[in-house]
PDB file of N, CA and C in Angstrom:
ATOM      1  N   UNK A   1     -60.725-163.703   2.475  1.00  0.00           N
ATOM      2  CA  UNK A   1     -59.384-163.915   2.011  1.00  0.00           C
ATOM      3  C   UNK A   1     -58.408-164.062   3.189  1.00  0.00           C
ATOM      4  N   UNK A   2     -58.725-163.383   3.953  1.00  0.00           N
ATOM      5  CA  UNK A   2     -57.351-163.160   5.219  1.00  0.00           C
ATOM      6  C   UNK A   2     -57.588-164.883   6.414  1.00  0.00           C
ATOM      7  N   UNK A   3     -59.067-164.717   6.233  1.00  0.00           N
ATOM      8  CA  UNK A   3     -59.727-166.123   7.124  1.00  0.00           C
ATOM      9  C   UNK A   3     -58.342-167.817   6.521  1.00  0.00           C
ATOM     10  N   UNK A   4     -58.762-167.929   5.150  1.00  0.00           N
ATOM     11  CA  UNK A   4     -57.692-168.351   4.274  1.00  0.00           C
ATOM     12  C   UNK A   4     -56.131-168.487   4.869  1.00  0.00           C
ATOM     13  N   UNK A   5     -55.429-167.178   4.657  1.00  0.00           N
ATOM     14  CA  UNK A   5     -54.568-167.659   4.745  1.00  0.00           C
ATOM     15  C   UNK A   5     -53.828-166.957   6.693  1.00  0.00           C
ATOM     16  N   UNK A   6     -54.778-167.221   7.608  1.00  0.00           N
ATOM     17  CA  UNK A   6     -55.010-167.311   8.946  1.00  0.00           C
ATOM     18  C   UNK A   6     -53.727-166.155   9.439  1.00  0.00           C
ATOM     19  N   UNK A   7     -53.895-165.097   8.606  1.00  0.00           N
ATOM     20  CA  UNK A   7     -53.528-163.817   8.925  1.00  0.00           C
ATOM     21  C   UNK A   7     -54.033-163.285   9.867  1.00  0.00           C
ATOM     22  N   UNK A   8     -53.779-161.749  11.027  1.00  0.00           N
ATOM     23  CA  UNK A   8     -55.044-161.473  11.652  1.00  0.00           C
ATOM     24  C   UNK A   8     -54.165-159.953  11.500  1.00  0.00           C
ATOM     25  N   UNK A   9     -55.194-159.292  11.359  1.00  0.00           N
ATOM     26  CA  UNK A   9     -54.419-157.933  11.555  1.00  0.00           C
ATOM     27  C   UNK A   9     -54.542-156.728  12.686  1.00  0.00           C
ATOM     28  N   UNK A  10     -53.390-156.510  13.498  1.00  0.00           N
ATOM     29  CA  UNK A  10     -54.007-155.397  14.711  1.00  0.00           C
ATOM     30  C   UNK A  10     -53.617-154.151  14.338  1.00  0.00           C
ATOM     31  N   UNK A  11     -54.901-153.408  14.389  1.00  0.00           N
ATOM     32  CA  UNK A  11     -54.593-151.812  14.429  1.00  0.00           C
ATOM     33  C   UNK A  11     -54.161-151.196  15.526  1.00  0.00           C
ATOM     34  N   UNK A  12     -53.010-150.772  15.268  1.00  0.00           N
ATOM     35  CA  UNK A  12     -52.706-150.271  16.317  1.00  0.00           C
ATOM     36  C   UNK A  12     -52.210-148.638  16.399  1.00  0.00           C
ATOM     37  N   UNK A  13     -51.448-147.806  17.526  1.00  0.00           N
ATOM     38  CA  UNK A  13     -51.500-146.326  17.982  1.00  0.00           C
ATOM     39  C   UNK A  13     -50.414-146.069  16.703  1.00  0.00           C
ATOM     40  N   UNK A  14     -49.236-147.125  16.934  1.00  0.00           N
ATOM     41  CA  UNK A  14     -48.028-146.756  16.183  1.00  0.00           C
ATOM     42  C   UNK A  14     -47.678-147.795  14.958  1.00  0.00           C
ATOM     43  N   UNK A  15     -48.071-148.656  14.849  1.00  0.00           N
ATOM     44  CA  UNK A  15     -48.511-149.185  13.304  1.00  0.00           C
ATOM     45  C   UNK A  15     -49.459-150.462  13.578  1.00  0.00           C
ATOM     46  N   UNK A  16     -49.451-151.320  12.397  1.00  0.00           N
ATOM     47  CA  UNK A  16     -50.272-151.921  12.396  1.00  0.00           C
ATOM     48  C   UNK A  16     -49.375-153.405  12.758  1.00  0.00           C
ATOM     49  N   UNK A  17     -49.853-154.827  13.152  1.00  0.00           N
ATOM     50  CA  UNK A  17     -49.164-155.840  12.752  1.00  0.00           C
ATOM     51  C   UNK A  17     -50.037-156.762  11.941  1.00  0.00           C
ATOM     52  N   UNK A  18     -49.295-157.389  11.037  1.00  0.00           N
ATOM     53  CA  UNK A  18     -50.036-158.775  10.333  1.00  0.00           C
ATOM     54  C   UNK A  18     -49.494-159.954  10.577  1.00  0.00           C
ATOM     55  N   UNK A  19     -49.059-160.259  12.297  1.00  0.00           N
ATOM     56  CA  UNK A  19     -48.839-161.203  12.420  1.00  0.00           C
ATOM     57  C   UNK A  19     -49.769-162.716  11.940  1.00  0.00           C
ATOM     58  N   UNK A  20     -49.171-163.856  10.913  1.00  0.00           N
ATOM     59  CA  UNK A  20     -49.983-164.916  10.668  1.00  0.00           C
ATOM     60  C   UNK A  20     -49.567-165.737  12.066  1.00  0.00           C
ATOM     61  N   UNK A  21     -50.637-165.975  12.928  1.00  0.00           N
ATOM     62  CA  UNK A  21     -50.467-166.949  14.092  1.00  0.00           C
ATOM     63  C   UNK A  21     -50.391-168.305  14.102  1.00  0.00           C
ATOM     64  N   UNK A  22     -50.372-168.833  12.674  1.00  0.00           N
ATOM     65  CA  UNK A  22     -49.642-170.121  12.853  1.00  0.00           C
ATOM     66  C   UNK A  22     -48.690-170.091  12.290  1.00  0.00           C
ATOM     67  N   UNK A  23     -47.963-169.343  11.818  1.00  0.00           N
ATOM     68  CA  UNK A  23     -46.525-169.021  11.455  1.00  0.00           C
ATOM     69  C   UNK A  23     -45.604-167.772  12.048  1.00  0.00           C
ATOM     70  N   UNK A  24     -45.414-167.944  13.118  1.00  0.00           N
ATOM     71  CA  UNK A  24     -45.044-166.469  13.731  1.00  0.00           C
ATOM     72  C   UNK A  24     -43.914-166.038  13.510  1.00  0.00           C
ATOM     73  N   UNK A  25     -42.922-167.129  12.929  1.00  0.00           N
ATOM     74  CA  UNK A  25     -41.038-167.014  13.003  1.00  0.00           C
ATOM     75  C   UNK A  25     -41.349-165.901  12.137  1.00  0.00           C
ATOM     76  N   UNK A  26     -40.526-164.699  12.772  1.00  0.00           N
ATOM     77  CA  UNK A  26     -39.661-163.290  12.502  1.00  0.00           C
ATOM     78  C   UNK A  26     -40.385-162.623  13.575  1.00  0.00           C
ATOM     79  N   UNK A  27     -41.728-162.896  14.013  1.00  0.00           N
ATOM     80  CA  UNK A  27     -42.294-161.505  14.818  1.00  0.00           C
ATOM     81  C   UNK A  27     -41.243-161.048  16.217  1.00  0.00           C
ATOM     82  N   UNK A  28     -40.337-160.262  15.591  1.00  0.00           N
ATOM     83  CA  UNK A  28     -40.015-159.447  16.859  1.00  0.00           C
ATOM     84  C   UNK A  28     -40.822-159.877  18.492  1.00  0.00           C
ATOM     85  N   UNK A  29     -41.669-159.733  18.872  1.00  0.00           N
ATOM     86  CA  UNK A  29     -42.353-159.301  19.737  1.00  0.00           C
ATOM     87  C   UNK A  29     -42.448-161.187  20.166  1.00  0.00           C
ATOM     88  N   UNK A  30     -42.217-161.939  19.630  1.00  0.00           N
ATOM     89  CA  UNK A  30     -42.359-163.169  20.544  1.00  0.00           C
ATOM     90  C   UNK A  30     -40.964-164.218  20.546  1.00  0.00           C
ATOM     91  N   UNK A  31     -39.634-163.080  20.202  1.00  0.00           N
ATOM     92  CA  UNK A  31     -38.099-163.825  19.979  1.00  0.00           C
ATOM     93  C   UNK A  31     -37.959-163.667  21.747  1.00  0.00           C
ATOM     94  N   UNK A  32     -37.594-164.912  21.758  1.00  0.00           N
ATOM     95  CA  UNK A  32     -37.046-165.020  23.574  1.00  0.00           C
ATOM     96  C   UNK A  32     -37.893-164.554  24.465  1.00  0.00           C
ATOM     97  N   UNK A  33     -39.644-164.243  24.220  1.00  0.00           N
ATOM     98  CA  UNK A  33     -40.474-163.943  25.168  1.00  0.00           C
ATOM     99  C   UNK A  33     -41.343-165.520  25.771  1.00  0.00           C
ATOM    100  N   UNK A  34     -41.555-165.373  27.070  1.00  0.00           N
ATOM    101  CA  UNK A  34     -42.291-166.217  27.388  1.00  0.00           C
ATOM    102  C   UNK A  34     -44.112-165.569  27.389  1.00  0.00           C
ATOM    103  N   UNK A  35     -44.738-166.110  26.844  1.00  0.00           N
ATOM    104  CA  UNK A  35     -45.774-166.571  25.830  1.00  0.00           C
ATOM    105  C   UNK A  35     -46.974-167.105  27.099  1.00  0.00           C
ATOM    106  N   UNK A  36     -48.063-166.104  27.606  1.00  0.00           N
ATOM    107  CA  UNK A  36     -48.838-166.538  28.382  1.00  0.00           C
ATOM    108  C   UNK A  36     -49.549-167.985  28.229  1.00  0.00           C
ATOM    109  N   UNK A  37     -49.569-168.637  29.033  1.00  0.00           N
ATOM    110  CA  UNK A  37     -50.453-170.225  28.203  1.00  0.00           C
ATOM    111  C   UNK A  37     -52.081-169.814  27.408  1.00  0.00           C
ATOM    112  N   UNK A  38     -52.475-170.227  26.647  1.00  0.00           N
ATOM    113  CA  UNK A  38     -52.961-170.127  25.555  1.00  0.00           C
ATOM    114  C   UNK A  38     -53.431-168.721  24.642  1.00  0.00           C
ATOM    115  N   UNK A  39     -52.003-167.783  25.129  1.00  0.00           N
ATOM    116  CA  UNK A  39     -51.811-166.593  24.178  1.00  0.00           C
ATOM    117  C   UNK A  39     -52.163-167.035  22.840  1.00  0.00           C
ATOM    118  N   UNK A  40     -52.511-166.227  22.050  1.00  0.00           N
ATOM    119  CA  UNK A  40     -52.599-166.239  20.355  1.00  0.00           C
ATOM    120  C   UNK A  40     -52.005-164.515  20.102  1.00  0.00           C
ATOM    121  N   UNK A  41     -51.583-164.692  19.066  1.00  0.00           N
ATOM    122  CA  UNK A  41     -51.119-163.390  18.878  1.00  0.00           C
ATOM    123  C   UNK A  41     -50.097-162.797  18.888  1.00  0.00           C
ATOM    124  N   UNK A  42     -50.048-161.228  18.583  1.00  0.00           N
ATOM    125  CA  UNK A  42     -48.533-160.837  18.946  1.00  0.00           C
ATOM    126  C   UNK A  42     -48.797-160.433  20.431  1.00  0.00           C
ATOM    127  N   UNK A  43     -47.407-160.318  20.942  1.00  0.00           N
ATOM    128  CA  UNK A  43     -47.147-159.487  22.383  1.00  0.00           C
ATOM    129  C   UNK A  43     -47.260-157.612  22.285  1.00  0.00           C
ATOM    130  N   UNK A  44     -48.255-157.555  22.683  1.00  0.00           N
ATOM    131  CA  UNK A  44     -48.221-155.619  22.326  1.00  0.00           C
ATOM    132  C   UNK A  44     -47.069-155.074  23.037  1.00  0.00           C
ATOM    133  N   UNK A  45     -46.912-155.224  24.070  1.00  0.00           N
ATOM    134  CA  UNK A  45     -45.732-154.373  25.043  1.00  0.00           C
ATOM    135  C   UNK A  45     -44.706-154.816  24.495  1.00  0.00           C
ATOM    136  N   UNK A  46     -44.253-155.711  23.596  1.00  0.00           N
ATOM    137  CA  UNK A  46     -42.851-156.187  22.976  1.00  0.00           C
ATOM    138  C   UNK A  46     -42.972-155.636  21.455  1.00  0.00           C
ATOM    139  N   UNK A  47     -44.154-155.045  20.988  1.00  0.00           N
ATOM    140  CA  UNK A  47     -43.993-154.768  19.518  1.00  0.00           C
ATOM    141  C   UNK A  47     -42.707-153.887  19.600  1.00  0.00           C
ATOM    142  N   UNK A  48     -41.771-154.431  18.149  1.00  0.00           N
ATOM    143  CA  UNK A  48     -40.467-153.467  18.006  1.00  0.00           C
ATOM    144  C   UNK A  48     -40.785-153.368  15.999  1.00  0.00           C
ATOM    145  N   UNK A  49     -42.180-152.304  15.720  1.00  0.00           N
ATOM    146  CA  UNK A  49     -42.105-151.879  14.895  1.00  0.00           C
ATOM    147  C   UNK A  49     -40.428-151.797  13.350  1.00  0.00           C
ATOM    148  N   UNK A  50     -39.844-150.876  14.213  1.00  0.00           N
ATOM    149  CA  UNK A  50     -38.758-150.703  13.725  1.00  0.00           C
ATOM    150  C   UNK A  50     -37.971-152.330  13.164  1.00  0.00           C
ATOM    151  N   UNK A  51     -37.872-153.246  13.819  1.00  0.00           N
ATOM    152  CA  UNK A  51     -37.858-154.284  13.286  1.00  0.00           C
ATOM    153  C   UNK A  51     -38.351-155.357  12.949  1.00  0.00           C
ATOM    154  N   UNK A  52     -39.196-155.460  12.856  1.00  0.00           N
ATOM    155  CA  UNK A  52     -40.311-156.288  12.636  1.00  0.00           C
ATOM    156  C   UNK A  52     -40.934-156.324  11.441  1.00  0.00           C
ATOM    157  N   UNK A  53     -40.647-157.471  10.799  1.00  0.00           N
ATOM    158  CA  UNK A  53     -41.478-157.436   9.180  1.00  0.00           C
ATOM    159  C   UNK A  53     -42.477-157.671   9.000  1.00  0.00           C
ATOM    160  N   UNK A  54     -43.680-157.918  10.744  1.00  0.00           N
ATOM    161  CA  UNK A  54     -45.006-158.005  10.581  1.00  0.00           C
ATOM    162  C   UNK A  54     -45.716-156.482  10.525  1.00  0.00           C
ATOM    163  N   UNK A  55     -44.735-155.615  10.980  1.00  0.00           N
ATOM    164  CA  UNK A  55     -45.049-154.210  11.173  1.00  0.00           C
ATOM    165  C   UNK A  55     -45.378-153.332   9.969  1.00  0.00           C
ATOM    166  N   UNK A  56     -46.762-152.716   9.853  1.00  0.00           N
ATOM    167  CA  UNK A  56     -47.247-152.054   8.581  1.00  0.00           C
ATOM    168  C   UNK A  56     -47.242-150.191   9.482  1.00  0.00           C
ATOM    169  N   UNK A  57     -46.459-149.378   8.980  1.00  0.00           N
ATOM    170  CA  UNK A  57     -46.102-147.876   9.191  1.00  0.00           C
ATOM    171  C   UNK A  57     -47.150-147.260   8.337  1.00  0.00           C
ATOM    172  N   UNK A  58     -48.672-146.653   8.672  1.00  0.00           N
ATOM    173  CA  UNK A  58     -49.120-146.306   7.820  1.00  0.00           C
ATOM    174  C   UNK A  58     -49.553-144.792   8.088  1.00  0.00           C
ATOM    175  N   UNK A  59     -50.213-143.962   6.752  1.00  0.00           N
ATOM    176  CA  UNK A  59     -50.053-142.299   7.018  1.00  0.00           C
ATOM    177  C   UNK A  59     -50.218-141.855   8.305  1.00  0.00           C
ATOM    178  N   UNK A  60     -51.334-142.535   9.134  1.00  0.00           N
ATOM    179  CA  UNK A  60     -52.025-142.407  10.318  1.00  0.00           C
ATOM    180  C   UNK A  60     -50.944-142.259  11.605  1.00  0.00           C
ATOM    181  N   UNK A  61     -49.965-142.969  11.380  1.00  0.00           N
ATOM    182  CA  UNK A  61     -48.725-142.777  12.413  1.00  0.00           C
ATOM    183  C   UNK A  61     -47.573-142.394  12.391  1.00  0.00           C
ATOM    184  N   UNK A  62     -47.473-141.615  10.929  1.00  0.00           N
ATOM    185  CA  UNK A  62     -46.323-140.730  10.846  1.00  0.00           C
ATOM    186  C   UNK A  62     -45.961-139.197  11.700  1.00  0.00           C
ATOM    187  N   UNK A  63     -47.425-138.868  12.030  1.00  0.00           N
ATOM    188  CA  UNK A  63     -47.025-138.170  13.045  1.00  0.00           C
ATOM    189  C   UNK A  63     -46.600-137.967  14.524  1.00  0.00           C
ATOM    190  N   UNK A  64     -46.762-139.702  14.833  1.00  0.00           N
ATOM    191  CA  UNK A  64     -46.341-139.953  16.364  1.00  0.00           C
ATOM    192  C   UNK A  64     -44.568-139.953  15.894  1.00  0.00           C
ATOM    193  N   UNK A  65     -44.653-140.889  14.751  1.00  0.00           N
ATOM    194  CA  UNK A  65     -42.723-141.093  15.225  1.00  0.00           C
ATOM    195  C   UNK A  65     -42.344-139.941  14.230  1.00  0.00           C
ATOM    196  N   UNK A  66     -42.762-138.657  13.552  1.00  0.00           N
ATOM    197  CA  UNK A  66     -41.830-137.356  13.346  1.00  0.00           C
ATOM    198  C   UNK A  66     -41.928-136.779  14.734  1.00  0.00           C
ATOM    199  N   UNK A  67     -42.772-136.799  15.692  1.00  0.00           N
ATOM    200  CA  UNK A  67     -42.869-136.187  16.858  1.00  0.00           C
ATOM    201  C   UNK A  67     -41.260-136.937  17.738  1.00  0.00           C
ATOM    202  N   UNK A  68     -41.723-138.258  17.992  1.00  0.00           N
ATOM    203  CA  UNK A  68     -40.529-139.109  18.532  1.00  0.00           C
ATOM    204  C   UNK A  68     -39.145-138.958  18.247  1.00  0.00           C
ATOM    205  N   UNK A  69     -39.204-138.701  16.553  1.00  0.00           N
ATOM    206  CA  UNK A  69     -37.945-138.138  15.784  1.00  0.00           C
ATOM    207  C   UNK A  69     -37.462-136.944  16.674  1.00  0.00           C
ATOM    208  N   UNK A  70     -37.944-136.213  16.457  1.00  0.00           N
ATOM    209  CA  UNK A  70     -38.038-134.617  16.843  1.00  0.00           C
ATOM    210  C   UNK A  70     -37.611-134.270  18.625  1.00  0.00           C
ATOM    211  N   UNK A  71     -38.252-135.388  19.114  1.00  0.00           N
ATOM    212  CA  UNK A  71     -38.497-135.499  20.610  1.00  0.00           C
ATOM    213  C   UNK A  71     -36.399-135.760  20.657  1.00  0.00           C
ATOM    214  N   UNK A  72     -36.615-136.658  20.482  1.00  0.00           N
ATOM    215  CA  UNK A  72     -35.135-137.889  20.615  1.00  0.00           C
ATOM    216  C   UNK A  72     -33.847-137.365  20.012  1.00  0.00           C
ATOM    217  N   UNK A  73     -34.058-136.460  18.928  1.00  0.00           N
ATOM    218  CA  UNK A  73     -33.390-135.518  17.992  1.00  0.00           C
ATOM    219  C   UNK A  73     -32.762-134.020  19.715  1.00  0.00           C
ATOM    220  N   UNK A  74     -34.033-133.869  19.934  1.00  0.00           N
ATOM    221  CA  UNK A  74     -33.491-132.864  20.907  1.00  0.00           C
ATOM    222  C   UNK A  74     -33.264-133.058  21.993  1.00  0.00           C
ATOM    223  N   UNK A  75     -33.553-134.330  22.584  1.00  0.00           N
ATOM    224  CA  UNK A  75     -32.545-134.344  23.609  1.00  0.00           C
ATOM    225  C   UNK A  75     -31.490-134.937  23.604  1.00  0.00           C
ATOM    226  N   UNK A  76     -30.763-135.856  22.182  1.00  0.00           N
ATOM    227  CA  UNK A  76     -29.693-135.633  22.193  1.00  0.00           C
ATOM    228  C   UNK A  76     -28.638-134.902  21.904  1.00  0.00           C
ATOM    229  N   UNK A  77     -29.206-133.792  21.425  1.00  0.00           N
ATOM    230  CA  UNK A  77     -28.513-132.359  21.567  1.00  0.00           C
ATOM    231  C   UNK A  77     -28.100-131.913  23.137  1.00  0.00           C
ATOM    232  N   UNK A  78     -28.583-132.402  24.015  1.00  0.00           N
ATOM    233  CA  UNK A  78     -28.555-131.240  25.737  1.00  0.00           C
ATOM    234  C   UNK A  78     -26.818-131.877  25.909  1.00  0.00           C
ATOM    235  N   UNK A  79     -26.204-131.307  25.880  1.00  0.00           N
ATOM    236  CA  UNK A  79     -24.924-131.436  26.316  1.00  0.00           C
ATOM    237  C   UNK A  79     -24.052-132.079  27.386  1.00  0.00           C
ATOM    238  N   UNK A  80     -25.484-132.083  28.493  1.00  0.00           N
ATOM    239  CA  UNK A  80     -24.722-132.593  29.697  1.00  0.00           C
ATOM    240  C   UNK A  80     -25.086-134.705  29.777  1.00  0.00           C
ATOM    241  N   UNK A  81     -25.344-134.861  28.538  1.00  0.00           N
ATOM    242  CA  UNK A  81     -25.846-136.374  28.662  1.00  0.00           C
ATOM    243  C   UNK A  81     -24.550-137.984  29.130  1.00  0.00           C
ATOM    244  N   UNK A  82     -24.387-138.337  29.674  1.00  0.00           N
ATOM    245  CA  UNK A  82     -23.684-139.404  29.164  1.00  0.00           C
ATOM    246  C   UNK A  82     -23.180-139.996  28.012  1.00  0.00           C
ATOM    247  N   UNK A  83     -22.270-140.790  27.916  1.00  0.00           N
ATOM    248  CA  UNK A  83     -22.114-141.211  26.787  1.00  0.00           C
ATOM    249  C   UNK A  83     -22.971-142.909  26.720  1.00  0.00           C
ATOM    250  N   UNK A  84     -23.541-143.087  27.748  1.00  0.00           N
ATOM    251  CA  UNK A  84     -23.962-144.256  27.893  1.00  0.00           C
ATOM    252  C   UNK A  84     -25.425-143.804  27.829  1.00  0.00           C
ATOM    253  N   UNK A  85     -25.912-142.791  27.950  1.00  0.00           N
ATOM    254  CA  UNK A  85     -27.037-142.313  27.353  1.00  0.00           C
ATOM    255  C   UNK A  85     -27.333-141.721  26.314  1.00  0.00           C
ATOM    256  N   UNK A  86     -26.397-141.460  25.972  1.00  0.00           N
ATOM    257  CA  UNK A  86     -26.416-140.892  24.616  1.00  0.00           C
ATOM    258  C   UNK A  86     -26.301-141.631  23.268  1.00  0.00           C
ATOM    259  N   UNK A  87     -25.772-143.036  23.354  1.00  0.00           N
ATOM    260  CA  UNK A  87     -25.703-144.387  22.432  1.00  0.00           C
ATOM    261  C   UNK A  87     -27.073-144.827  22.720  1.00  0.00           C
ATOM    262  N   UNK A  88     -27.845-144.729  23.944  1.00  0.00           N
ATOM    263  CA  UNK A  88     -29.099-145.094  23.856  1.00  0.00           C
ATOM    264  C   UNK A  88     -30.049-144.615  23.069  1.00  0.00           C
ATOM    265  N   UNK A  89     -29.707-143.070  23.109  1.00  0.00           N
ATOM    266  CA  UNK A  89     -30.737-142.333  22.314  1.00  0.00           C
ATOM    267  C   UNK A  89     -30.763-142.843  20.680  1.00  0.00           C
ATOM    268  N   UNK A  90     -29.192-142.697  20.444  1.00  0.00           N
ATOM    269  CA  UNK A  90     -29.042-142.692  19.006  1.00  0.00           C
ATOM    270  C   UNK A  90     -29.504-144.302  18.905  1.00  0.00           C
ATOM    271  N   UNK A  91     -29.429-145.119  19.534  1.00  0.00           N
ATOM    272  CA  UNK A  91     -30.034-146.727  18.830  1.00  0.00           C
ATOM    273  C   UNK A  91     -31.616-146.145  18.680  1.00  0.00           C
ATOM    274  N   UNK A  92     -32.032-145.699  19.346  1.00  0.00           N
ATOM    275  CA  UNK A  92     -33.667-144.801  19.426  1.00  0.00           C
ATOM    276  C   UNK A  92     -34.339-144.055  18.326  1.00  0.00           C
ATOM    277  N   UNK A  93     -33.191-143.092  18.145  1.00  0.00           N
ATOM    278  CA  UNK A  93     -33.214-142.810  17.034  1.00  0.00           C
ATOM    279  C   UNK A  93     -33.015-143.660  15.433  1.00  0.00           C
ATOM    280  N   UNK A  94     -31.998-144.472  15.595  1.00  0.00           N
ATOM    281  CA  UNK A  94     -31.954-145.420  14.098  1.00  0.00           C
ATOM    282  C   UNK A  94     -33.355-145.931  14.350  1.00  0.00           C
ATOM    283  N   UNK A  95     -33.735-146.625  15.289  1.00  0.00           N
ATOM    284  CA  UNK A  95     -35.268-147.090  15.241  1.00  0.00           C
ATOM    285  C   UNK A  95     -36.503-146.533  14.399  1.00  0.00           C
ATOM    286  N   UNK A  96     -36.695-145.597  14.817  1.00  0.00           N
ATOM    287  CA  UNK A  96     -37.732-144.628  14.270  1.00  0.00           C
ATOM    288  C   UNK A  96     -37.525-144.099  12.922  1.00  0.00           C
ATOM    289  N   UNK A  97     -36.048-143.880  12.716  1.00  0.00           N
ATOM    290  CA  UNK A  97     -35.677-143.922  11.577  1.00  0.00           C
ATOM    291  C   UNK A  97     -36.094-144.534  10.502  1.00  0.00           C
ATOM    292  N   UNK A  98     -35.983-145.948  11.209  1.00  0.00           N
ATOM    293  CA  UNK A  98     -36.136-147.347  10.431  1.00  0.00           C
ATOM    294  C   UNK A  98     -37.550-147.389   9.896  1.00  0.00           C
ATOM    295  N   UNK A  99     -38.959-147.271  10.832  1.00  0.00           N
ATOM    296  CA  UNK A  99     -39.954-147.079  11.027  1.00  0.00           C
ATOM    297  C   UNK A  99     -40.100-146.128   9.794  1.00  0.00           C
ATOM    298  N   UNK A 100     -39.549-144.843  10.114  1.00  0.00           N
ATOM    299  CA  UNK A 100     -40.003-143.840   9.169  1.00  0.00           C
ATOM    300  C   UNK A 100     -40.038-144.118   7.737  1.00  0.00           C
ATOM    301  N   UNK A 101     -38.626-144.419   7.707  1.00  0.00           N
ATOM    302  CA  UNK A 101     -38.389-145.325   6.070  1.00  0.00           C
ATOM    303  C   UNK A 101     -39.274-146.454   5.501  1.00  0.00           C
ATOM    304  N   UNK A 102     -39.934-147.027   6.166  1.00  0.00           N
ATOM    305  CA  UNK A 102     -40.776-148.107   6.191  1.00  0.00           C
ATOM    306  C   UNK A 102     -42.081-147.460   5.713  1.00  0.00           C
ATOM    307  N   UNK A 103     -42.431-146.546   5.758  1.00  0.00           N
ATOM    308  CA  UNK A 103     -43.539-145.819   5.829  1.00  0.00           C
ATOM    309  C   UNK A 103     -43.462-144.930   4.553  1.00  0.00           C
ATOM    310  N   UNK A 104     -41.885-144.354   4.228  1.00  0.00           N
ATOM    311  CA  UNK A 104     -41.644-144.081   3.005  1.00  0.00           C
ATOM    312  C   UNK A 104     -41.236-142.474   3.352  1.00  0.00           C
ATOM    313  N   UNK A 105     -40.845-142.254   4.395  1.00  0.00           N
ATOM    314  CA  UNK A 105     -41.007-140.741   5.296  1.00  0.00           C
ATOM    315  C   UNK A 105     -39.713-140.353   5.241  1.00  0.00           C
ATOM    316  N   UNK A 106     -38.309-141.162   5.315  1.00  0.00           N
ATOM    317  CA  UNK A 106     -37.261-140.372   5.610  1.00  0.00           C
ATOM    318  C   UNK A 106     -36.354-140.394   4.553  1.00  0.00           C
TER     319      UNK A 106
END
């Protein structure tokens, strides 16, 4: 079935992708990247889960991003942060957020 309709699916640490490689428009991971010559696929080091509608959040990795939650949650609590680090965190946080919800978690 998947051969068909030239889906491919990667398992991955923090979700899965179903990028279809002859239709890639939305994958996050290849908007404004330059694209090794005869790459196929998604870009792993550019996966952006959180936005990405090839991105599948499944039980298996809810415990990396409640950890990440949790992680990102407390250090933007430490008081002495920037405010230019501290808008970083929180975009960090909506991320995982996003992720989580996706997954059905938050």
């Amino acid at each position: 079935m998947l051969k068909g309709t030239h889906l491919s699916i990667r398992f991955g640490k923090l979700n899965h992708c179903t990028l279809d490689e002859n239709n890639p428009v939305g994958a996050k991971c290849l908007e404004d990247a330059t694209v090794p010559p005869g790459h196929r696929g998604p870009l792993i080091d550019r996966c952006q889960p959180a936005r990405c509608g090839n991105s599948i959040i499944a039980p298996e990795h809810l415990p990396i991003w409640q950890a990440e939650h949790a992680s990102l949650t407390k250090l933007r609590s430490l008081p002495a942060l920037p405010a230019n680090r501290k808008a970083l965190i929180d975009q960090q946080i909506r991320d995982v957020e996003i992720a989580l919800t996706k997954a059905g978690e938050a």
